[in-house]
N, C-alpha and C. Protein backbone atom coordinates (compact mmCIF):
# COMPACT_ATOMS: atom_id res chain seq x y z
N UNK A 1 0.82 -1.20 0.00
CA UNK A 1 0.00 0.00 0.00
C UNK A 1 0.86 1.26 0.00
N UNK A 2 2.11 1.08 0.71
CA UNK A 2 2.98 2.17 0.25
C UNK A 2 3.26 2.62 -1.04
N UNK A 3 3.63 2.12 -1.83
CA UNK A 3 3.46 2.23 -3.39
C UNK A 3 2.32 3.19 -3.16
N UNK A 4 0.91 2.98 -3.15
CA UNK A 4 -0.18 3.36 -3.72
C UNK A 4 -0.14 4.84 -3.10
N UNK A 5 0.52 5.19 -1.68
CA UNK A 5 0.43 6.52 -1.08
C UNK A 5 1.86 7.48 -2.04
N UNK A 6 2.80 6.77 -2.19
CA UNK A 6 3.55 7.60 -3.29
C UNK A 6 3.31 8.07 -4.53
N UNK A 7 2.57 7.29 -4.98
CA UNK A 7 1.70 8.01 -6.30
C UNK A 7 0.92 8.56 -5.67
N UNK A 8 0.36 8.51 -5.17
CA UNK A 8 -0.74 9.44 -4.62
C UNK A 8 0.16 11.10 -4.36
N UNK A 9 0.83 11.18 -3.68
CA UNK A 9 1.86 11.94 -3.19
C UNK A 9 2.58 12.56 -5.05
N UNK A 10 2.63 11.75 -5.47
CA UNK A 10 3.69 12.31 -6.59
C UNK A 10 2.65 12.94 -7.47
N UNK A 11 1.39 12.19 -7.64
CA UNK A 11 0.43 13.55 -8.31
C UNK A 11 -0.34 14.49 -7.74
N UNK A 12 -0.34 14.56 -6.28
CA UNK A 12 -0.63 15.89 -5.93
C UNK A 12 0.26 16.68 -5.96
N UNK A 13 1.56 16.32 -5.92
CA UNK A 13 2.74 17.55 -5.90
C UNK A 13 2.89 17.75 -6.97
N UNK A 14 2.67 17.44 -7.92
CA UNK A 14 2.60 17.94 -9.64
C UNK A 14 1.03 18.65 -9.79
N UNK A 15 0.05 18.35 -9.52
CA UNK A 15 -1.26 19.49 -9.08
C UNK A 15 -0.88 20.43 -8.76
N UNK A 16 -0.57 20.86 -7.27
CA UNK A 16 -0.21 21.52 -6.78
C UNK A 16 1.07 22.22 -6.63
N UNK A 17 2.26 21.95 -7.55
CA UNK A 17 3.29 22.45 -7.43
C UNK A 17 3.81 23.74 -7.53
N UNK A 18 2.41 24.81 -7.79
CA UNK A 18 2.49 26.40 -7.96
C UNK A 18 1.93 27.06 -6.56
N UNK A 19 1.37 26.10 -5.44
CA UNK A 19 0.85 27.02 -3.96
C UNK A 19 1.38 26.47 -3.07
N UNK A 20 2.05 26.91 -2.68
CA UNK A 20 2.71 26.84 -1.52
C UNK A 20 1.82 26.20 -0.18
N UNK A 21 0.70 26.95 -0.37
CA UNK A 21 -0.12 26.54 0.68
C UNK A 21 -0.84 25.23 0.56
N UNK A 22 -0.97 24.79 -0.59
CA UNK A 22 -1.64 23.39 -0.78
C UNK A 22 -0.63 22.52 -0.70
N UNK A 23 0.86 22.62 -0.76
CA UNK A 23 2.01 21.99 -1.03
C UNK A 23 1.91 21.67 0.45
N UNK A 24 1.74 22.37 1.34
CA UNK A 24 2.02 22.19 2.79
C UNK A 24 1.07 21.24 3.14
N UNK A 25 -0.10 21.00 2.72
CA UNK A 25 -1.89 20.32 3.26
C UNK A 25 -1.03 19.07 2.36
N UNK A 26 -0.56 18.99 1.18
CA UNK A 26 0.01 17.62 0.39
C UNK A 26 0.68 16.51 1.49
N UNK A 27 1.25 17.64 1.94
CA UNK A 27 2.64 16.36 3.01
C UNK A 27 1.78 16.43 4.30
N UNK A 28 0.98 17.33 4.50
CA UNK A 28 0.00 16.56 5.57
C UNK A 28 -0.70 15.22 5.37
N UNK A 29 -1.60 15.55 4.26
CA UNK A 29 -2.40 14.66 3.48
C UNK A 29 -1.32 13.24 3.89
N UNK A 30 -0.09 13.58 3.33
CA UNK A 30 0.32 11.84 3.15
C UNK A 30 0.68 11.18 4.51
N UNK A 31 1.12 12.22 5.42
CA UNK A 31 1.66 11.90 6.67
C UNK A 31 0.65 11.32 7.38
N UNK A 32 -0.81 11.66 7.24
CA UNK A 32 -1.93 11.17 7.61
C UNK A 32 -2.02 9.74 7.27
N UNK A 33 -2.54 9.69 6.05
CA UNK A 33 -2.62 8.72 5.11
C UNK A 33 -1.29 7.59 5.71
N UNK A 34 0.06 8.02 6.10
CA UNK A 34 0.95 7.23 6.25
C UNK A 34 0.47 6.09 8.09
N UNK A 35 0.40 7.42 8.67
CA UNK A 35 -0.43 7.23 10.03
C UNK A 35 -1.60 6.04 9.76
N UNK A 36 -2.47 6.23 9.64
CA UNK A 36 -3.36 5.69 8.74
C UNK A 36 -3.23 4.09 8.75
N UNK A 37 -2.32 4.05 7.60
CA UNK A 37 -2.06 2.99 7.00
C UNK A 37 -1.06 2.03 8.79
N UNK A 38 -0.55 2.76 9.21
CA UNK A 38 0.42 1.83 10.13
C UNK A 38 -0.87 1.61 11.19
N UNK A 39 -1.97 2.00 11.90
CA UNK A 39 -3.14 2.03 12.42
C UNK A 39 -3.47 0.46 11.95
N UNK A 40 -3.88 0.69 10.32
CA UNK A 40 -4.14 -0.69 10.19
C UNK A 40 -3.56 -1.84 10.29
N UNK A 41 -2.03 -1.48 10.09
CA UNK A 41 -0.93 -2.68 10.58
C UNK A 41 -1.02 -3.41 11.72
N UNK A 42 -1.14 -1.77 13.15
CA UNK A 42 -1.37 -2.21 14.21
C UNK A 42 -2.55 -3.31 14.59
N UNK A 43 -3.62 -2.83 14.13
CA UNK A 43 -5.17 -3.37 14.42
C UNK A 43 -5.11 -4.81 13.85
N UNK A 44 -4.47 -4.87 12.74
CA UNK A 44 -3.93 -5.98 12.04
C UNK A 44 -3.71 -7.33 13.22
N UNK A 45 -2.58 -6.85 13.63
CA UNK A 45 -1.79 -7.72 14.40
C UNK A 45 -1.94 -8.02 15.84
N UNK A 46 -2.66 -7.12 16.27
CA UNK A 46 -3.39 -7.03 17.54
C UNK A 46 -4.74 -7.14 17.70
N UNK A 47 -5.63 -6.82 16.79
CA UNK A 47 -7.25 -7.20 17.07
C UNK A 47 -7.50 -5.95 17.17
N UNK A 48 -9.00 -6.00 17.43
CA UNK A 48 -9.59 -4.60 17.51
C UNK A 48 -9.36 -4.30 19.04
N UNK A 49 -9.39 -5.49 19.91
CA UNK A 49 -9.13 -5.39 21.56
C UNK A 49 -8.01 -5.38 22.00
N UNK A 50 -7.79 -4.95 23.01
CA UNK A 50 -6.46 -5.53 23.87
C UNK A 50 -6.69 -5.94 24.70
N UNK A 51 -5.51 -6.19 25.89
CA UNK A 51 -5.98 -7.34 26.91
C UNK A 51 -4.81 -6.00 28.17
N UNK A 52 -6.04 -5.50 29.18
CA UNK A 52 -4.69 -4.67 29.67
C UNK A 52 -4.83 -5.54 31.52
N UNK A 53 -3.49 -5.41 31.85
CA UNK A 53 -3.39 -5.82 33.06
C UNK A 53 -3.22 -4.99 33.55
N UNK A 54 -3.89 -4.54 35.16
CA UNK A 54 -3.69 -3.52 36.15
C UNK A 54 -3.44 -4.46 37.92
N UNK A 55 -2.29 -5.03 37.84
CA UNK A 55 -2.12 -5.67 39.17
C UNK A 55 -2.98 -6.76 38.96
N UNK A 56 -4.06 -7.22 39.56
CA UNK A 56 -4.60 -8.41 39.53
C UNK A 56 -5.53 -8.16 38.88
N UNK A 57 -6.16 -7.04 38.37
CA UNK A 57 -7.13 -7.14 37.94
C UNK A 57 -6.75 -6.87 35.91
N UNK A 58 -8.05 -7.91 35.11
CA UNK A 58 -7.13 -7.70 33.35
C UNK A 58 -8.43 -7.71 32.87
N UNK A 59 -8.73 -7.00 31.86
CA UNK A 59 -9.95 -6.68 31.07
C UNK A 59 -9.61 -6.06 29.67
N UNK A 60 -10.38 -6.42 28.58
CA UNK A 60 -10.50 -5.82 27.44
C UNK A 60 -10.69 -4.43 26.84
N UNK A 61 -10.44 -3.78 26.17
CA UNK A 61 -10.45 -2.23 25.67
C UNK A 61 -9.80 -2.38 24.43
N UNK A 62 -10.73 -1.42 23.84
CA UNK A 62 -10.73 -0.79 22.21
C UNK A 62 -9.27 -0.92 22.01
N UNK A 63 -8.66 -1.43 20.79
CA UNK A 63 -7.42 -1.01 20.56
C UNK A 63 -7.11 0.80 20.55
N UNK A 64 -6.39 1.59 20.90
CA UNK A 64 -6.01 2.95 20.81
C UNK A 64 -6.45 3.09 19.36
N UNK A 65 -5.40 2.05 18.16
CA UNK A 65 -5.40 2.81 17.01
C UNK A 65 -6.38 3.04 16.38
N UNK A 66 -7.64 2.40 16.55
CA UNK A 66 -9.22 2.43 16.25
C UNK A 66 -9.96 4.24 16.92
N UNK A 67 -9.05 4.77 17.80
CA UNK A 67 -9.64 6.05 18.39
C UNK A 67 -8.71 7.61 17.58
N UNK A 68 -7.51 6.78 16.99
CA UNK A 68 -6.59 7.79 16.04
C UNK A 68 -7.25 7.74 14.72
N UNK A 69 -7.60 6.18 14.35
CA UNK A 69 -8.13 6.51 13.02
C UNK A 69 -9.71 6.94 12.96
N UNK A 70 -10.24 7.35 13.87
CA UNK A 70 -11.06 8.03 13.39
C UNK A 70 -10.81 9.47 14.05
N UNK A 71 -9.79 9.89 14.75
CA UNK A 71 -9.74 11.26 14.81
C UNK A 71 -9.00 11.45 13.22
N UNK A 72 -7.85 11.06 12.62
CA UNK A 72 -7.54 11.53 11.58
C UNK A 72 -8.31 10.75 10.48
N UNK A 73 -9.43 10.59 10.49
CA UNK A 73 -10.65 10.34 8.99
C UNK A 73 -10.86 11.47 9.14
N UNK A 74 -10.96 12.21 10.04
CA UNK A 74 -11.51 13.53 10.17
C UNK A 74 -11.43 14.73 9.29
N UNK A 75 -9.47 14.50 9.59
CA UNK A 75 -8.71 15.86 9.29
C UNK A 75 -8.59 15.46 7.57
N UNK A 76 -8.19 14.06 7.30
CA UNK A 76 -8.42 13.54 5.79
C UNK A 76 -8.87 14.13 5.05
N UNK A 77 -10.44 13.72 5.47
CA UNK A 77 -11.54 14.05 4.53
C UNK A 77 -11.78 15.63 4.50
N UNK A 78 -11.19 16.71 6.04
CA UNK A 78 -10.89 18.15 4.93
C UNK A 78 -9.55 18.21 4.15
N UNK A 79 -8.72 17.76 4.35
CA UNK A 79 -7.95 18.17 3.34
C UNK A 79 -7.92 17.45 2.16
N UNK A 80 -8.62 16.28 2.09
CA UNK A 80 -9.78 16.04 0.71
C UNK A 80 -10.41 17.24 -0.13
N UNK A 81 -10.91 17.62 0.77
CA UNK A 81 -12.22 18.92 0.24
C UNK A 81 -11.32 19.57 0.55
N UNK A 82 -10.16 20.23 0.44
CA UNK A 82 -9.05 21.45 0.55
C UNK A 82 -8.09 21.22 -1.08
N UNK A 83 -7.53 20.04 -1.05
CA UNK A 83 -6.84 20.01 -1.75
C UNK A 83 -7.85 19.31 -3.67
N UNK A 84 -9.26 19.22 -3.47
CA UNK A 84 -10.03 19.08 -4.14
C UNK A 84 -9.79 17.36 -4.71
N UNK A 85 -9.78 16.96 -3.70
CA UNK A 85 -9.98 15.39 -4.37
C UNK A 85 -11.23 14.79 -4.00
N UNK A 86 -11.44 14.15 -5.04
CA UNK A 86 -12.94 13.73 -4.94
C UNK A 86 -13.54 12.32 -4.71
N UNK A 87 -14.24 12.31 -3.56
CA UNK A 87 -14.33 10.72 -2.87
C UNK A 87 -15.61 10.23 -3.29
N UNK A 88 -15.32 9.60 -4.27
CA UNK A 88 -16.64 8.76 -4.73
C UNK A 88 -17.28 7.60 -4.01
N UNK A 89 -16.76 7.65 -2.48
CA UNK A 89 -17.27 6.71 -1.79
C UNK A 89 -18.35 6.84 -1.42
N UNK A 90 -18.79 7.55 -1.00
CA UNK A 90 -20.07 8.85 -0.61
C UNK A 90 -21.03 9.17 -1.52
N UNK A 91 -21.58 8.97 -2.63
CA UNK A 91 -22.27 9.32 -3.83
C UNK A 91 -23.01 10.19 -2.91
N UNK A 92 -23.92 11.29 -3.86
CA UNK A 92 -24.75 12.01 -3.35
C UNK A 92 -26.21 11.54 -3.98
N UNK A 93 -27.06 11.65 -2.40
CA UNK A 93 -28.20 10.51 -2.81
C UNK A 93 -29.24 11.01 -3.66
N UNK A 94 -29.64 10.41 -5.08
CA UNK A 94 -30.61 11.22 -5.86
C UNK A 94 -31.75 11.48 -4.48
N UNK A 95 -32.46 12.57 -5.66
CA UNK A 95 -33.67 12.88 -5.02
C UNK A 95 -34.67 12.72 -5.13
N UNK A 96 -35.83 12.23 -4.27
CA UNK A 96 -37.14 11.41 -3.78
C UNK A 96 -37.75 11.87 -5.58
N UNK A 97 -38.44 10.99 -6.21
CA UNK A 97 -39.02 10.98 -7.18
C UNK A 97 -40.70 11.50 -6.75
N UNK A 98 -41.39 12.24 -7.66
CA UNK A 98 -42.63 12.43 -7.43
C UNK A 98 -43.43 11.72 -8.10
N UNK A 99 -44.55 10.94 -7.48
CA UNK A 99 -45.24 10.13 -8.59
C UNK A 99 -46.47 11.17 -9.30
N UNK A 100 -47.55 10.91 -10.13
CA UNK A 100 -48.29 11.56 -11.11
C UNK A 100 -49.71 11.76 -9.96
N UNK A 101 -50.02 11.33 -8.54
CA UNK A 101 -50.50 11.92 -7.19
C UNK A 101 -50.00 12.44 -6.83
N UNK A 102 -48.83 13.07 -6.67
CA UNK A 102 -48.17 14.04 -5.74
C UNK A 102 -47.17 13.09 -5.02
N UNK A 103 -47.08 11.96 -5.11
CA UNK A 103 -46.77 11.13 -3.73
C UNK A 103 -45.01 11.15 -3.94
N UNK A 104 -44.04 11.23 -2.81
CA UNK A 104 -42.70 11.49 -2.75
C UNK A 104 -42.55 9.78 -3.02
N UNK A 105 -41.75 9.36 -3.61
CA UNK A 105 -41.26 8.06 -3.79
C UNK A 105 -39.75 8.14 -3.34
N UNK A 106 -39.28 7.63 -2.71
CA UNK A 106 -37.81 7.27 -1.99
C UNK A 106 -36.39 6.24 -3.12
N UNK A 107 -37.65 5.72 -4.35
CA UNK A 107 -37.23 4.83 -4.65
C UNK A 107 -36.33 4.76 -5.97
């Protein structure tokens, strides 16, 4: 997946290679994205749980990297919408059809 964040990286810095200011959100963008990606390594190899011991007493909790990656989906997805890349993951949902009664159709 590294591969895939260097291209990624090598055509926004050819986009952007005239603003300074988007040049700066670029190497955010990837440093994120890099973050990111090692999150899933972690979660990978550890589970979504952990196992923590406190003296005698041991109980389960969220892996950490599950609470980073969704603080930085956050910052991502603006400098998505900053640096104008477009996430077709999300479609935008048509709108309710009217039938020949008036009636809103969803469908």
């Amino acid at each position: 997946m590294e591969k895939g964040i260097k291209k990624i990286e090598k055509d926004l810095l050819l986009r952007h290679a005239d603003d300074p200011i988007k040049l700066s959100k670029v190497h955010r963008y990837i440093q994120f994205l890099k973050i990111d990606l090692s999150c899933d390594s972690d979660i990978g190899k550890d589970g979504t749980t952990i196992k923590v011991e406190n003296g005698t007493q041991n109980f389960l909790k969220q892996h950490p990297a599950i609470a980073t990656k969704l603080s930085i989906s956050k910052e991502i997805e603006k400098l998505e919408d900053a640096l104008g890349i477009k996430n077709d993951s999300n479609p935008t949902p048509s709108p309710p059809t009217v039938d020949d009664k008036g009636r809103k159709s969803l469908i």
